[in-house]
PDB file of N, CA and C in Angstrom:
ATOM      1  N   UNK A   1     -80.455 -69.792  96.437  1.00  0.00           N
ATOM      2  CA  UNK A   1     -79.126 -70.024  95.935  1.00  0.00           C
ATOM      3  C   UNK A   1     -78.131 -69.228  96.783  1.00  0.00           C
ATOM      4  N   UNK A   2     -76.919 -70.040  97.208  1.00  0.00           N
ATOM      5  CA  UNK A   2     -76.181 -69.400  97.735  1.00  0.00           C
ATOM      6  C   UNK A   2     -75.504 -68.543  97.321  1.00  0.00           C
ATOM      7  N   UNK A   3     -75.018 -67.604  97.636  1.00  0.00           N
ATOM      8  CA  UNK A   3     -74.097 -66.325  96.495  1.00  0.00           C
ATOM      9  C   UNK A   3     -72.367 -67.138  97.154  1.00  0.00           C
ATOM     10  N   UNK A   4     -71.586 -67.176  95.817  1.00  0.00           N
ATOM     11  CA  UNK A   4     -70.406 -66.926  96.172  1.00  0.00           C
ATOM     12  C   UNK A   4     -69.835 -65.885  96.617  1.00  0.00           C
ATOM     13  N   UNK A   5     -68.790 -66.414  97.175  1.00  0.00           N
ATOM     14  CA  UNK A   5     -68.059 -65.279  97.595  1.00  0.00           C
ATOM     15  C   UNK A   5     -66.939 -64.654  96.902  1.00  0.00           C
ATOM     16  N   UNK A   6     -66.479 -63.016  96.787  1.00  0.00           N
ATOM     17  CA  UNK A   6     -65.775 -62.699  96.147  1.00  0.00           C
ATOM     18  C   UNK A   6     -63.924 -63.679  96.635  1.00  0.00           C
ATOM     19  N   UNK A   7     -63.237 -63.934  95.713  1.00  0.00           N
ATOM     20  CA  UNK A   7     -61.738 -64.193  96.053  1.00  0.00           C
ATOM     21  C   UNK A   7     -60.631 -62.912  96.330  1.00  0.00           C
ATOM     22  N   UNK A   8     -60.401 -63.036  97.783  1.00  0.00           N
ATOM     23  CA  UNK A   8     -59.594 -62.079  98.043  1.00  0.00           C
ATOM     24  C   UNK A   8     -58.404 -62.087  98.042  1.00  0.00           C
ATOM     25  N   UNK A   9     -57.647 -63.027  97.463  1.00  0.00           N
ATOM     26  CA  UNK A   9     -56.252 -62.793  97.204  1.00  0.00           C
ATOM     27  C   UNK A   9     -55.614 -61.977  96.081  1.00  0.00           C
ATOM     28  N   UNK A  10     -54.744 -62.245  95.719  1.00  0.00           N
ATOM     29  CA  UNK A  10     -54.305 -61.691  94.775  1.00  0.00           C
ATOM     30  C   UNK A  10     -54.220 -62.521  93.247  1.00  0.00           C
ATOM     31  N   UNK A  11     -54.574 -61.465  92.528  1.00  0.00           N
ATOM     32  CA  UNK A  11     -54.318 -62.019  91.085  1.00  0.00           C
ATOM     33  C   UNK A  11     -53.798 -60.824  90.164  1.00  0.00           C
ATOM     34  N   UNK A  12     -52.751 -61.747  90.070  1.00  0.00           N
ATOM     35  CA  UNK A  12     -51.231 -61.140  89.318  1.00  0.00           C
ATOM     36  C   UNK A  12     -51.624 -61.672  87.517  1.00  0.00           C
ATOM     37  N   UNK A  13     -50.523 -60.603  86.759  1.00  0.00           N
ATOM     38  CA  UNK A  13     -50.106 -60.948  85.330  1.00  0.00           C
ATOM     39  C   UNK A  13     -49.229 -62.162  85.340  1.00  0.00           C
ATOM     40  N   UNK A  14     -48.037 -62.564  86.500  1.00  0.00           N
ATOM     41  CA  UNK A  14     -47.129 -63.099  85.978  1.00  0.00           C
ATOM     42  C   UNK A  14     -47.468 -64.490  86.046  1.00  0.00           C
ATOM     43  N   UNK A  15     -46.682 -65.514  85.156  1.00  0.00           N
ATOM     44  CA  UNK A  15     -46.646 -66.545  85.238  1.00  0.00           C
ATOM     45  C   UNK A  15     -46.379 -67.169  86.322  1.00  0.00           C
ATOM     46  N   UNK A  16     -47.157 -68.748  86.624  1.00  0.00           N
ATOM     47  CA  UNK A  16     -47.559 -69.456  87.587  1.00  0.00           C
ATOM     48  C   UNK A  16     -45.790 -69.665  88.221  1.00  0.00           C
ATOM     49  N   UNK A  17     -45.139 -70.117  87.261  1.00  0.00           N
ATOM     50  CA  UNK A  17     -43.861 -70.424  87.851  1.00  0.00           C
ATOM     51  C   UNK A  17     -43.082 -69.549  88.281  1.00  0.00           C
ATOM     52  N   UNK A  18     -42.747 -68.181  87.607  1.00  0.00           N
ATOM     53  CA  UNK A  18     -42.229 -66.744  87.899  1.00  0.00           C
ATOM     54  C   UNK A  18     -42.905 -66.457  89.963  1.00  0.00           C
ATOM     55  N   UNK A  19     -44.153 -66.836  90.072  1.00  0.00           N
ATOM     56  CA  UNK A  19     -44.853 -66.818  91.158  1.00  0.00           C
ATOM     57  C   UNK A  19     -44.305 -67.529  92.037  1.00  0.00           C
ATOM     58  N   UNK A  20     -44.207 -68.915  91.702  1.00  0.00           N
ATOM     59  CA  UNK A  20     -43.111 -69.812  92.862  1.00  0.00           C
ATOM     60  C   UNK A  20     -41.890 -69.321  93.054  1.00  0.00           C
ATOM     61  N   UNK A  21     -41.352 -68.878  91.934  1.00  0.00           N
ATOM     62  CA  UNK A  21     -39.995 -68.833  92.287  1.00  0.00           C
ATOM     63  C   UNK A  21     -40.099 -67.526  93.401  1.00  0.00           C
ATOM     64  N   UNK A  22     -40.613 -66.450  92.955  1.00  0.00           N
ATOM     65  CA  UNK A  22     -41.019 -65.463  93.659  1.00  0.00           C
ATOM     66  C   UNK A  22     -41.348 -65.638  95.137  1.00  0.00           C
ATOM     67  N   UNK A  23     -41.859 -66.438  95.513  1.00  0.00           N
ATOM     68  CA  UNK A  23     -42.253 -67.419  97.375  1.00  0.00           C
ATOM     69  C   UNK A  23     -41.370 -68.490  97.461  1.00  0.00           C
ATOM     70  N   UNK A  24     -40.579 -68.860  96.692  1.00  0.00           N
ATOM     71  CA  UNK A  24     -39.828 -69.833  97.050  1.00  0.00           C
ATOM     72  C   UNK A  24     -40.183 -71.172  97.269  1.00  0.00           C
ATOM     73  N   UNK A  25     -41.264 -71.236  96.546  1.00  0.00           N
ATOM     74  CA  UNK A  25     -42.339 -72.517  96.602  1.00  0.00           C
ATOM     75  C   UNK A  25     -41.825 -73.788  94.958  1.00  0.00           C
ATOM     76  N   UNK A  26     -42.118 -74.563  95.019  1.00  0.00           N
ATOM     77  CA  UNK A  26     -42.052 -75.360  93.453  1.00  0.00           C
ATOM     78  C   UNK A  26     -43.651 -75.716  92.936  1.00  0.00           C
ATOM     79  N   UNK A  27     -43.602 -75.428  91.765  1.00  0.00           N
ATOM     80  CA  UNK A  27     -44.998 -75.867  90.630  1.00  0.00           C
ATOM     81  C   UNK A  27     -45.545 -76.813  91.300  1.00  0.00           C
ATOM     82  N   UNK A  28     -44.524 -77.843  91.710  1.00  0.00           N
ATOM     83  CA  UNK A  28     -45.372 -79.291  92.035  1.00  0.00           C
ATOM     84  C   UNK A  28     -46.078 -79.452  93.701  1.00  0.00           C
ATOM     85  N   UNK A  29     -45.464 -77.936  94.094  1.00  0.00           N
ATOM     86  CA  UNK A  29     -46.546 -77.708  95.633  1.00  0.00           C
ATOM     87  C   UNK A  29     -48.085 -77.477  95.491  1.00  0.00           C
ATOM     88  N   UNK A  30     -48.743 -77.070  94.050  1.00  0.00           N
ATOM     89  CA  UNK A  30     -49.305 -76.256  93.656  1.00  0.00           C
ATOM     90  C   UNK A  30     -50.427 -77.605  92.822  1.00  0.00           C
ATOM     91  N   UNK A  31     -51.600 -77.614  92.674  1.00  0.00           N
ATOM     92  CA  UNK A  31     -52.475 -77.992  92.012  1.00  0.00           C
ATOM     93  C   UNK A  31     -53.204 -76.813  90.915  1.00  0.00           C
ATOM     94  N   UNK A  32     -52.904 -77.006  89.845  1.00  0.00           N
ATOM     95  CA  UNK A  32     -53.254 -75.341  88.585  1.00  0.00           C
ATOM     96  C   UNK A  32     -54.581 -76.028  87.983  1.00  0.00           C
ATOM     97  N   UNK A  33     -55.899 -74.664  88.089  1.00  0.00           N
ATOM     98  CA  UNK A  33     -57.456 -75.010  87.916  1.00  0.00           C
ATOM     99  C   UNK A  33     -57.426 -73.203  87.337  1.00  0.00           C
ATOM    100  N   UNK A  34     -57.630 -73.776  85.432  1.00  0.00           N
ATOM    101  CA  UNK A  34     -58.106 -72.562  84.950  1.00  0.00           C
ATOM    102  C   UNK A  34     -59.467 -72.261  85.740  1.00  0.00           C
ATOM    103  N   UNK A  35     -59.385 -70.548  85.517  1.00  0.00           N
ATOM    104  CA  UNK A  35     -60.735 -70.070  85.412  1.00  0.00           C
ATOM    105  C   UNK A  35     -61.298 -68.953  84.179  1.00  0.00           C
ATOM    106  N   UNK A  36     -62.440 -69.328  84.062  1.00  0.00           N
ATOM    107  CA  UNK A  36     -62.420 -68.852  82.639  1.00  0.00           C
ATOM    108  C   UNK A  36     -63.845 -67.762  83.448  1.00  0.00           C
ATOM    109  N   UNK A  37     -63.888 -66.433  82.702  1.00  0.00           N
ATOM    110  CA  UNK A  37     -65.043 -65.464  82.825  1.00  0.00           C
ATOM    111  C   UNK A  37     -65.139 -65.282  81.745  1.00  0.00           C
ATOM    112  N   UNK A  38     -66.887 -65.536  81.317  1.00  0.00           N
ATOM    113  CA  UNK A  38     -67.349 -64.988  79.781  1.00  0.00           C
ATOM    114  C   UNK A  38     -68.243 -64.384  79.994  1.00  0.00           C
ATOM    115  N   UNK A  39     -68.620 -63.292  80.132  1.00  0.00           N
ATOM    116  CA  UNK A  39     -70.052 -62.399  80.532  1.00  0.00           C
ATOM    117  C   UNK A  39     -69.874 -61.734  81.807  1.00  0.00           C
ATOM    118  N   UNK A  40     -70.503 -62.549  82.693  1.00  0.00           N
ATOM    119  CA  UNK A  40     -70.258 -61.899  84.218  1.00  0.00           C
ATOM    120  C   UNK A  40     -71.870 -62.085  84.799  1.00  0.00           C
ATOM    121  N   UNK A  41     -71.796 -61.807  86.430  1.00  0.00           N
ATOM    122  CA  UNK A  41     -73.078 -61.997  87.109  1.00  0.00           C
ATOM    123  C   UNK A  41     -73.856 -61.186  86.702  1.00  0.00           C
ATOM    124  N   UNK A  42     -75.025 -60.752  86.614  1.00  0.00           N
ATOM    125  CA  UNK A  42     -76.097 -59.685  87.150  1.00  0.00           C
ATOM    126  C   UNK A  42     -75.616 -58.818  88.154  1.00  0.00           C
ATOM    127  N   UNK A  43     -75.263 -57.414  87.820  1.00  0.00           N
ATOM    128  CA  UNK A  43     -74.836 -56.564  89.025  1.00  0.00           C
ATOM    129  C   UNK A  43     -73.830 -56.211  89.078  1.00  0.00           C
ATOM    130  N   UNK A  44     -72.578 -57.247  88.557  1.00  0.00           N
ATOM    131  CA  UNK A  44     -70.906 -57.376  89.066  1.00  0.00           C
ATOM    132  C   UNK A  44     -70.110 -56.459  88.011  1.00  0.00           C
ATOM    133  N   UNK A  45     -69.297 -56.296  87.753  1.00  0.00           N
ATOM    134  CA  UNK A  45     -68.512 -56.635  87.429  1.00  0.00           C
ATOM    135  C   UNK A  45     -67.510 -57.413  86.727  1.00  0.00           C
ATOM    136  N   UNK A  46     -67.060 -56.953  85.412  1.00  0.00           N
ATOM    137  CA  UNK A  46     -65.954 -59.485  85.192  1.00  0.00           C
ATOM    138  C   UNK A  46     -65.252 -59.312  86.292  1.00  0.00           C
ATOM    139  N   UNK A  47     -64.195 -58.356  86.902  1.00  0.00           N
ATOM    140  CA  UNK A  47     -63.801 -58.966  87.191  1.00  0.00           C
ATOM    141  C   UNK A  47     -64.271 -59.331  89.136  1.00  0.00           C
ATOM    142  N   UNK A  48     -65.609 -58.744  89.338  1.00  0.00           N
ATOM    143  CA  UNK A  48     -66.058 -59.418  90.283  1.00  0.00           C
ATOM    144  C   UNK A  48     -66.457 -60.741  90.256  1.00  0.00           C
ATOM    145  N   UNK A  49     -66.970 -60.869  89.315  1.00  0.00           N
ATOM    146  CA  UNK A  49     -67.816 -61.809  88.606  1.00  0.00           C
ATOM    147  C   UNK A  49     -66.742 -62.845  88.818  1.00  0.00           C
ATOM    148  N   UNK A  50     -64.975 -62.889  88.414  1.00  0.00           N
ATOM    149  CA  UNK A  50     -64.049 -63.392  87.973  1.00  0.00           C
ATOM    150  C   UNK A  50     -63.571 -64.262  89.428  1.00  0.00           C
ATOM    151  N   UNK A  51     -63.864 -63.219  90.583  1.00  0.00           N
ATOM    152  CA  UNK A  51     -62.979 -63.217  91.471  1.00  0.00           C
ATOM    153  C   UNK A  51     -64.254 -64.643  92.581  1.00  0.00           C
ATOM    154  N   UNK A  52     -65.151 -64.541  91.845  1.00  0.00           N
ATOM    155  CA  UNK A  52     -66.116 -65.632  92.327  1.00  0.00           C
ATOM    156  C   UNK A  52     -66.286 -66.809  92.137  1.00  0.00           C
ATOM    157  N   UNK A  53     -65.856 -66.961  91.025  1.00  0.00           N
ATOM    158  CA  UNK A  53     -65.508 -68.194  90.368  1.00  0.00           C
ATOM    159  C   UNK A  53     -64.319 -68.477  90.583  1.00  0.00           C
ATOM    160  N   UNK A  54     -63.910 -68.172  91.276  1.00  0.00           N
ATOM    161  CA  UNK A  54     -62.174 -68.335  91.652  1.00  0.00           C
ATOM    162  C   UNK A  54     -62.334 -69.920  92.908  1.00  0.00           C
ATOM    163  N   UNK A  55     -61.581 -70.494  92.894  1.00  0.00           N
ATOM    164  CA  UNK A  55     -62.160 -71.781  93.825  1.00  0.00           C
ATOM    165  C   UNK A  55     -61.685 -71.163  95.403  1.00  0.00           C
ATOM    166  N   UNK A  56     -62.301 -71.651  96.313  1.00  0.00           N
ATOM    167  CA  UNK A  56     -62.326 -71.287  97.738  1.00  0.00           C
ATOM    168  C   UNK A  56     -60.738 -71.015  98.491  1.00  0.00           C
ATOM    169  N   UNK A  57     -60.176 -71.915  97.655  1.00  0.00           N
ATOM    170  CA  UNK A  57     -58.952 -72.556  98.403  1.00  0.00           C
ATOM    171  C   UNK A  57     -58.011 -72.362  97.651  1.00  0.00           C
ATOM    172  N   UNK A  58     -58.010 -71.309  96.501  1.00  0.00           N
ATOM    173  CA  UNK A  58     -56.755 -70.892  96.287  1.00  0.00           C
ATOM    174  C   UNK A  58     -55.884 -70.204  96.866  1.00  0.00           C
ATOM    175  N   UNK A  59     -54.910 -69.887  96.276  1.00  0.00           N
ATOM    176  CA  UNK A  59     -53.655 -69.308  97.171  1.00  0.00           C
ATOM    177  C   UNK A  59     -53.338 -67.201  96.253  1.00  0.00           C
ATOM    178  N   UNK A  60     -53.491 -67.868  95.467  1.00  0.00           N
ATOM    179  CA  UNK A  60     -53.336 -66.449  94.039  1.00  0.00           C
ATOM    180  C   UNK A  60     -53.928 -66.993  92.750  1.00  0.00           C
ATOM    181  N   UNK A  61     -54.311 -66.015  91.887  1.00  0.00           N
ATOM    182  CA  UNK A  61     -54.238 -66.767  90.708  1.00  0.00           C
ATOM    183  C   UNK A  61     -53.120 -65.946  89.848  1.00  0.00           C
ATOM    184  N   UNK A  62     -52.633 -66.410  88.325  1.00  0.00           N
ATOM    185  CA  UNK A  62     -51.818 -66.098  87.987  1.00  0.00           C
ATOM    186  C   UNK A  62     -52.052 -66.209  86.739  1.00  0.00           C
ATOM    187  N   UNK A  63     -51.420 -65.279  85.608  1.00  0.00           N
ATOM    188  CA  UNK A  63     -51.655 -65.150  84.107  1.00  0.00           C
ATOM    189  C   UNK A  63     -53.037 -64.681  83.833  1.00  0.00           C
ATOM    190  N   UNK A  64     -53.552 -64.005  84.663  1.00  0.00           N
ATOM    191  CA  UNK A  64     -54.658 -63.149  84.614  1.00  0.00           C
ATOM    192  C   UNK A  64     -54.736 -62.372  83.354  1.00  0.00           C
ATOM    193  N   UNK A  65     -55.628 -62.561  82.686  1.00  0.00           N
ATOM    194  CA  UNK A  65     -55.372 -61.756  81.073  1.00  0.00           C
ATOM    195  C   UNK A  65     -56.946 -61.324  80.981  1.00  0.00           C
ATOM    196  N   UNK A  66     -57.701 -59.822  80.868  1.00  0.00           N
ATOM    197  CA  UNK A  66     -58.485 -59.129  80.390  1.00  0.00           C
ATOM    198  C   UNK A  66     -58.548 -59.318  78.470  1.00  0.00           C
ATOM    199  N   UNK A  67     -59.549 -60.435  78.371  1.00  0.00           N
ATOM    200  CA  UNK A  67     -59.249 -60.393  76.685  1.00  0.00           C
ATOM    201  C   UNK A  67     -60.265 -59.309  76.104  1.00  0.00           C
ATOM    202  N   UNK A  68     -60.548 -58.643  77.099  1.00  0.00           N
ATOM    203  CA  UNK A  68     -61.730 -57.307  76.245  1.00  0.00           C
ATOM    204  C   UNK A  68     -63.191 -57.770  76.060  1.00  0.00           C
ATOM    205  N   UNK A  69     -63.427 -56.916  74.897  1.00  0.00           N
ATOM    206  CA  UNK A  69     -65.158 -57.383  74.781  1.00  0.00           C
ATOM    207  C   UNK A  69     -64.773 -58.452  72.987  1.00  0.00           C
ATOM    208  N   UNK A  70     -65.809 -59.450  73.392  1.00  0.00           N
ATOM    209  CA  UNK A  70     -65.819 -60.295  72.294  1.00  0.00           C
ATOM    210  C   UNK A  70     -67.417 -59.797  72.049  1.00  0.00           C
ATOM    211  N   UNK A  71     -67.528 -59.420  70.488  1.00  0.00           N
ATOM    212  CA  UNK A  71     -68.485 -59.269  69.635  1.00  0.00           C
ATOM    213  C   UNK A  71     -68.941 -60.718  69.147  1.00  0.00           C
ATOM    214  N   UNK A  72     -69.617 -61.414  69.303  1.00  0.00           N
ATOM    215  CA  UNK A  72     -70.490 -62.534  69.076  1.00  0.00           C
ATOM    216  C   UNK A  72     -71.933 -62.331  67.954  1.00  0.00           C
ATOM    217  N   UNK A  73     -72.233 -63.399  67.404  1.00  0.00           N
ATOM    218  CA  UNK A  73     -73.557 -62.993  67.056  1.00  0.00           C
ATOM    219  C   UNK A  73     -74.828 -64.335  67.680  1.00  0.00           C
ATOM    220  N   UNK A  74     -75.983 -63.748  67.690  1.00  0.00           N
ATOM    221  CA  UNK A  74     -76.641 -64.707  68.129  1.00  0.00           C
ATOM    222  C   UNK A  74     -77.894 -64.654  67.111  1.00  0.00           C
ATOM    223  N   UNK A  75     -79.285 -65.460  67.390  1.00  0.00           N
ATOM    224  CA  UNK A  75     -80.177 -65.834  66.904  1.00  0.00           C
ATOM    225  C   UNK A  75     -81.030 -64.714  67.168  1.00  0.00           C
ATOM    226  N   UNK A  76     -81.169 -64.124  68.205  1.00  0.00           N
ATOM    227  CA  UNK A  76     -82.224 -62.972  68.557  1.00  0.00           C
ATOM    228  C   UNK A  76     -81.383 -61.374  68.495  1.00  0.00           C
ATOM    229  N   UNK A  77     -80.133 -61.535  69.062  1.00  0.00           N
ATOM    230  CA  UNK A  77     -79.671 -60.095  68.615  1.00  0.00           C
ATOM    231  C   UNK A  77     -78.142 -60.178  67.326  1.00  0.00           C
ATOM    232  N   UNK A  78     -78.138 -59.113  66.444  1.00  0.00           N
ATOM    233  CA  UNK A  78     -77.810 -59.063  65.449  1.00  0.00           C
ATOM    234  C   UNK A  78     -76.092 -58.881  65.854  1.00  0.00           C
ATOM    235  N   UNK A  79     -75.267 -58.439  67.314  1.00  0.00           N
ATOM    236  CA  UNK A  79     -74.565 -58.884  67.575  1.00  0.00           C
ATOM    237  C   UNK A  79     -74.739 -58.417  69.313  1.00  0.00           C
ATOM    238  N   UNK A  80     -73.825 -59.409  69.650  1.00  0.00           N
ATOM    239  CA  UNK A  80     -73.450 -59.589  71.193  1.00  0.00           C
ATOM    240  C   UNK A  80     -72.648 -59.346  71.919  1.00  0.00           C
ATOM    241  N   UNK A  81     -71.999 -58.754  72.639  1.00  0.00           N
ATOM    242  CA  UNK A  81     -70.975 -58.072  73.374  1.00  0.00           C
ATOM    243  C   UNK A  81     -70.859 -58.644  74.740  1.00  0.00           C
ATOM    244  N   UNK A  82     -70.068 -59.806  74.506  1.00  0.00           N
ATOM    245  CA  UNK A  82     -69.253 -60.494  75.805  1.00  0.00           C
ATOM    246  C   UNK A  82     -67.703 -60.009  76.395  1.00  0.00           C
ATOM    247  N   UNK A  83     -67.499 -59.817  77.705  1.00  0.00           N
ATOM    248  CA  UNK A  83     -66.158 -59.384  78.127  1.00  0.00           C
ATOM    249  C   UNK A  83     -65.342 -60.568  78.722  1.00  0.00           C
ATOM    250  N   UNK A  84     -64.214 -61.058  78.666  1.00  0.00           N
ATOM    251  CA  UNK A  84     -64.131 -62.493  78.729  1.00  0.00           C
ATOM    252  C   UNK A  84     -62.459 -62.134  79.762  1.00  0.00           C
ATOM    253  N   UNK A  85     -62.366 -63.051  80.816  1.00  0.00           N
ATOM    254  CA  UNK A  85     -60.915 -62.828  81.335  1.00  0.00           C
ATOM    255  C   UNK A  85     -60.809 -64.434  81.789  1.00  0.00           C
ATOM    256  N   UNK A  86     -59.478 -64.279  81.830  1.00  0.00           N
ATOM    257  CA  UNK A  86     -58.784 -66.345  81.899  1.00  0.00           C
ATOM    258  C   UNK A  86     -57.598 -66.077  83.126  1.00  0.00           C
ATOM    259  N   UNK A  87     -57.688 -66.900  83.789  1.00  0.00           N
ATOM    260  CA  UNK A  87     -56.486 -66.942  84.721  1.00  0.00           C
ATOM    261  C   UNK A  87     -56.019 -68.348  85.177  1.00  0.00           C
ATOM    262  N   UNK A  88     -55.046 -68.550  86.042  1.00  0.00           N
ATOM    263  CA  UNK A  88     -55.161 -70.049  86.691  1.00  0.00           C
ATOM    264  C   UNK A  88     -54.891 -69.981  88.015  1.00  0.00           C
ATOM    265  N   UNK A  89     -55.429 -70.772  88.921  1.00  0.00           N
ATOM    266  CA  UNK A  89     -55.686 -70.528  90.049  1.00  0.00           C
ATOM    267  C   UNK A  89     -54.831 -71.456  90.581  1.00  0.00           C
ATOM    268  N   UNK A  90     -53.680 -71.608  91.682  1.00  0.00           N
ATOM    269  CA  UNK A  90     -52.881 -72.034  92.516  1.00  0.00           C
ATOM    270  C   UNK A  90     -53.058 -72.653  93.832  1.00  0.00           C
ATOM    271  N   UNK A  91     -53.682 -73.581  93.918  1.00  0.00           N
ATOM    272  CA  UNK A  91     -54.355 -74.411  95.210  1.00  0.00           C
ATOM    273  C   UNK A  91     -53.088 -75.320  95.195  1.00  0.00           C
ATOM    274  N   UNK A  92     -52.769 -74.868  96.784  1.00  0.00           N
ATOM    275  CA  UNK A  92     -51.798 -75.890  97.663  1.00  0.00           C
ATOM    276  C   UNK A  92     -52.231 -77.073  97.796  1.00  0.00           C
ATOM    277  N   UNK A  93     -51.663 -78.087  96.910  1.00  0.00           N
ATOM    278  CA  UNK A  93     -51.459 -79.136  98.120  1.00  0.00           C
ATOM    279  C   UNK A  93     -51.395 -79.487  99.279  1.00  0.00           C
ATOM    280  N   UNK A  94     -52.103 -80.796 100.014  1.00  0.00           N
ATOM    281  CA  UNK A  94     -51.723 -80.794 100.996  1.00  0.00           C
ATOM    282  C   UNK A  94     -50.508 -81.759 101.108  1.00  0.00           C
ATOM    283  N   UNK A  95     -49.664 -81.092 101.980  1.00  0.00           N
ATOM    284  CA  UNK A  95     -48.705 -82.098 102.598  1.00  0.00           C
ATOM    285  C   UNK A  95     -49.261 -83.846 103.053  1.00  0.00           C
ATOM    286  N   UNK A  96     -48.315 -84.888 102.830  1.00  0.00           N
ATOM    287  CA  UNK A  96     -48.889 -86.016 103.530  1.00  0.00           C
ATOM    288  C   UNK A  96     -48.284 -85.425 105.342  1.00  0.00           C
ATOM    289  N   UNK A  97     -49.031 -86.372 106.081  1.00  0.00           N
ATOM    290  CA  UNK A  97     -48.884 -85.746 107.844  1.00  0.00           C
ATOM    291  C   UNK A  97     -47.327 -86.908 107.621  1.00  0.00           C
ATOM    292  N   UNK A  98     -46.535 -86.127 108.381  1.00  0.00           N
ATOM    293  CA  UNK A  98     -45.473 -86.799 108.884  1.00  0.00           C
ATOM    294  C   UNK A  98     -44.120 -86.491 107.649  1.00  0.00           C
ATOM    295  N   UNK A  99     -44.422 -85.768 106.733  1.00  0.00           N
ATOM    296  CA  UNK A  99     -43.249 -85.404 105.559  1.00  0.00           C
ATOM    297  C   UNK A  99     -42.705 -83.797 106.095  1.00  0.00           C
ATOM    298  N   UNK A 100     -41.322 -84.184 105.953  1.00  0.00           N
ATOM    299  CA  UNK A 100     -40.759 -83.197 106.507  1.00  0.00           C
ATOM    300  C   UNK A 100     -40.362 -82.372 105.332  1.00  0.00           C
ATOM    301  N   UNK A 101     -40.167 -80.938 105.505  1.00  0.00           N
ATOM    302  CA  UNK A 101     -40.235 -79.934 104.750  1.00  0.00           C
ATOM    303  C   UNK A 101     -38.633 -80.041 104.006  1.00  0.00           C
ATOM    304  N   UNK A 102     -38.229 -79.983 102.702  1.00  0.00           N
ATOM    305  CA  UNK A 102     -36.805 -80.416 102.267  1.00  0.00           C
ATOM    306  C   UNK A 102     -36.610 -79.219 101.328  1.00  0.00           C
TER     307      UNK A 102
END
């Protein structure tokens, strides 16, 4: 199995749009792909774990939220301790070839 790779950009608190406006970019440059972490790898980290599941070709992610440890119960242990973080990830569009920048 191949190992992913960690995502090295940045992942911010603020909102996706606060972010454009911030680069001077618009929402609709942008294709938005939650990512959700519930547990984490063997070894990692969440938010290594987080930054792996992040898709190849994002740009940042944004609304990054640490929701803590979720207490669960299961069938074999009497309770369960999951750490869970949510973000959304900002993959550029591509331009069509020949559209000029406006």
């Amino acid at each position: 199995m191949v190992e992913k790779k960690l995502f090295a950009g940045e992942m911010i608190n603020a909102s996706a749009r606060e972010y454009c406006e911030s680069v001077g970019a618009r929402l609709s440059d942008y294709e938005l792909r939650g990512v959700f972490m519930k547990g984490g790898y063997s070894g990692s980290t969440i938010f290594e774990s987080f930054r792996r599941d992040v898709p190849p070709d994002a740009e940042v992610v944004t609304n990054v939220q640490y929701l803590g440890t979720v207490t669960g119960e299961s069938f074999f242990y009497a309770a369960r301790r999951l750490e869970v973080v949510v973000g959304t990830a900002l993959i550029p569009r591509r331009k069509p070839s020949g559209a000029s920048e406006a």
